[in-house]
C-alpha atoms as a PDB file:
ATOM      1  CA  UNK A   1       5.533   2.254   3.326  1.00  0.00           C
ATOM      2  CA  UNK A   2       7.468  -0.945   3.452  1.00  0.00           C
ATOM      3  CA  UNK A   3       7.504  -4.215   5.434  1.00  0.00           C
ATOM      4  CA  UNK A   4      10.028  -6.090   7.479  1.00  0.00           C
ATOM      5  CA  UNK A   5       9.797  -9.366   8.750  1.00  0.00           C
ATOM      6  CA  UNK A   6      12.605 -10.783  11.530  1.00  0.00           C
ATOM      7  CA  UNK A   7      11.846 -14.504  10.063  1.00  0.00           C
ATOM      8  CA  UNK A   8      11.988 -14.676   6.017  1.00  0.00           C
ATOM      9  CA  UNK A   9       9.026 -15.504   4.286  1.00  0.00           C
ATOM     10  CA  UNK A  10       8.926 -18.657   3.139  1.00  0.00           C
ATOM     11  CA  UNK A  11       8.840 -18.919  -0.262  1.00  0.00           C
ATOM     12  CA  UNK A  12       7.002 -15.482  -1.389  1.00  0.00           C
ATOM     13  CA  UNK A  13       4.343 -12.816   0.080  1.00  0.00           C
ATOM     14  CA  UNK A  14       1.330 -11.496  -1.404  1.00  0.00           C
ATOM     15  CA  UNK A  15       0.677  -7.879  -1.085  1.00  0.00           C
ATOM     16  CA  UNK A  16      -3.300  -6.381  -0.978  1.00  0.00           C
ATOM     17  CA  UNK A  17      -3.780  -2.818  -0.925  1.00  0.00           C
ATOM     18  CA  UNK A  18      -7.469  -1.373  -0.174  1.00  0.00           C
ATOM     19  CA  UNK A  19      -8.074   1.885  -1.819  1.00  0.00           C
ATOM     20  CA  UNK A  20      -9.943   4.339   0.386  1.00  0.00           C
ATOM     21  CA  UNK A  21     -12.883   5.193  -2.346  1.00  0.00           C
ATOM     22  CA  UNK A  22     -13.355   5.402  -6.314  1.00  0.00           C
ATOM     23  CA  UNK A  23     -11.571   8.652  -6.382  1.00  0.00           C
ATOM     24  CA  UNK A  24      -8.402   7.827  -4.900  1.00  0.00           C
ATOM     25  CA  UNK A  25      -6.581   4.631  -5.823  1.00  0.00           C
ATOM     26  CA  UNK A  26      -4.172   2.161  -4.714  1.00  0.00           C
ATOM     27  CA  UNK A  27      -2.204  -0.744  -6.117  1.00  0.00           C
ATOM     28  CA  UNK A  28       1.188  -2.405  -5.590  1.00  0.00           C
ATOM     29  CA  UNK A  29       3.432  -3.922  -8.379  1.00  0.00           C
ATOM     30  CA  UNK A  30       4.239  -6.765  -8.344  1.00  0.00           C
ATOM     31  CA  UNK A  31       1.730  -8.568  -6.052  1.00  0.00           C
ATOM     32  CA  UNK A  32       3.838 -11.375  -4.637  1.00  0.00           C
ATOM     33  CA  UNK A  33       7.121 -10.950  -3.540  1.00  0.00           C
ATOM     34  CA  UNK A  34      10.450 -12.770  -2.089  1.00  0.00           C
ATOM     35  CA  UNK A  35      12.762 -11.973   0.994  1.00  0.00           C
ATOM     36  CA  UNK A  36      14.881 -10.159  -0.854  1.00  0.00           C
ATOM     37  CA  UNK A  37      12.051  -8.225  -3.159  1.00  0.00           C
ATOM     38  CA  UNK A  38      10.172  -5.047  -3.132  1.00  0.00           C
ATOM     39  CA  UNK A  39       6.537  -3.737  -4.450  1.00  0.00           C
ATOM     40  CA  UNK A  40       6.172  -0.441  -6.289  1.00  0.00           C
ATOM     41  CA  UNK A  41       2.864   1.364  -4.726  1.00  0.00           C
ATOM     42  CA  UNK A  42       0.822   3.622  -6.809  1.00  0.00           C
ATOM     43  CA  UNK A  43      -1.854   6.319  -6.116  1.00  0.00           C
ATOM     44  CA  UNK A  44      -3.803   7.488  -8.081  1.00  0.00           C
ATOM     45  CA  UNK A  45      -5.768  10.689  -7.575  1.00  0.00           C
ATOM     46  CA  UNK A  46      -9.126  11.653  -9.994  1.00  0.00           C
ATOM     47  CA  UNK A  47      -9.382  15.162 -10.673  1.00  0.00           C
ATOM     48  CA  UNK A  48     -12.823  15.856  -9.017  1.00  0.00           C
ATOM     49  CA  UNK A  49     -11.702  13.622  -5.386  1.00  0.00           C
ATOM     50  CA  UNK A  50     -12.513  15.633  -2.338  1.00  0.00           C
ATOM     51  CA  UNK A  51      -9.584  17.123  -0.588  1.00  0.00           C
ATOM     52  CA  UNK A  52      -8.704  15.379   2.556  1.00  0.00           C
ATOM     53  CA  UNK A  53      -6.328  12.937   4.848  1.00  0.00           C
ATOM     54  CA  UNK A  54      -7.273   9.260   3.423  1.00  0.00           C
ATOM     55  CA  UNK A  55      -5.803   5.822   5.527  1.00  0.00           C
ATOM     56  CA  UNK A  56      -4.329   3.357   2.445  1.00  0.00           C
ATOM     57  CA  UNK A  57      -4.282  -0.139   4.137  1.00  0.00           C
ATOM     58  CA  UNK A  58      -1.496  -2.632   2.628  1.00  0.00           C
ATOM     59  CA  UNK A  59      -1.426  -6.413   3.614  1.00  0.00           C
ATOM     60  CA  UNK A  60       1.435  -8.963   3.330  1.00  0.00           C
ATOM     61  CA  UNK A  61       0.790 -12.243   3.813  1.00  0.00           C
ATOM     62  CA  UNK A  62       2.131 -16.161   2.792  1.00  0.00           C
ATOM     63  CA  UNK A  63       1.667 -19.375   4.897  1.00  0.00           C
ATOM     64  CA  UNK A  64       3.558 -18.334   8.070  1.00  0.00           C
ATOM     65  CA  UNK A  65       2.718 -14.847   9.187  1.00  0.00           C
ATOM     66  CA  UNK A  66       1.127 -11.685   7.788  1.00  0.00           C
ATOM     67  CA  UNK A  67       1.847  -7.463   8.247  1.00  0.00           C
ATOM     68  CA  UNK A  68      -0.492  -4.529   7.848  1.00  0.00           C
ATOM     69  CA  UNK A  69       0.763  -1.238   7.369  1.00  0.00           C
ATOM     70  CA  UNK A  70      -1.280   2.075   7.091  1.00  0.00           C
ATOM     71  CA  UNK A  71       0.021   4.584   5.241  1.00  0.00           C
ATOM     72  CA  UNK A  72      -1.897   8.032   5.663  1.00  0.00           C
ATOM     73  CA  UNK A  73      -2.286  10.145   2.326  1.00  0.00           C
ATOM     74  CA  UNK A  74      -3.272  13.825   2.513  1.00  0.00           C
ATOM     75  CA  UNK A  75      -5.275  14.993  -1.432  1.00  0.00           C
ATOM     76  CA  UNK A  76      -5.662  18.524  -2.029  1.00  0.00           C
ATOM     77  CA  UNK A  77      -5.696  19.530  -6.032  1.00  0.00           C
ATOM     78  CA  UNK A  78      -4.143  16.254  -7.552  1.00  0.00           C
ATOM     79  CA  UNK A  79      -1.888  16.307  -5.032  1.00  0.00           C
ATOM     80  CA  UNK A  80      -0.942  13.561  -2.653  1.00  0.00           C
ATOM     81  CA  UNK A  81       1.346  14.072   0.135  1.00  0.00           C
ATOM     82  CA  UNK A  82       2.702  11.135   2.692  1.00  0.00           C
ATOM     83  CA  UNK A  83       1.531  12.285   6.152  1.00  0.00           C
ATOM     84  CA  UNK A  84       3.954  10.055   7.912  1.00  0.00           C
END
């Protein structure tokens, strides 16, 4: 998943994942970024989560203008697969 912005972000963003339950979690590294940056996102599957297609929604925002991005995850046995 990434963002682009036509106008640069002025000075940094700050990047929200939601997870989609306990089972199955999100989070992006680091949290604020520049222009020129990027964000490392992580998932996180528990052992006992119920297979399935799960919608991650990711958030960048600073004073300006903000992006959401959904990124569609499919779990089956500690597996995660990008369903782009």
């Amino acid at each position: 998943m990434g963002f682009s912005c036509q106008r640069a972000l002025d000075p940094s963003a700050v990047l929200v994942v939601q997870s989609p339950n306990s089972r199955i979690t999100v989070s992006v590294n680091p949290t604020s970024i520049t222009p020129s940056g990027t964000s490392t996102l992580t998932v996180n599957v528990a052992a006992n989560a119920t297979p399935g297609v799960y919608s991650v929604r990711a958030v960048g925002t600073n004073a300006q203008l903000s992006a959401i991005g959904t990124l569609k995850l499919m779990a089956w046995r500690n597996c995660v697969w990008d369903t782009r």
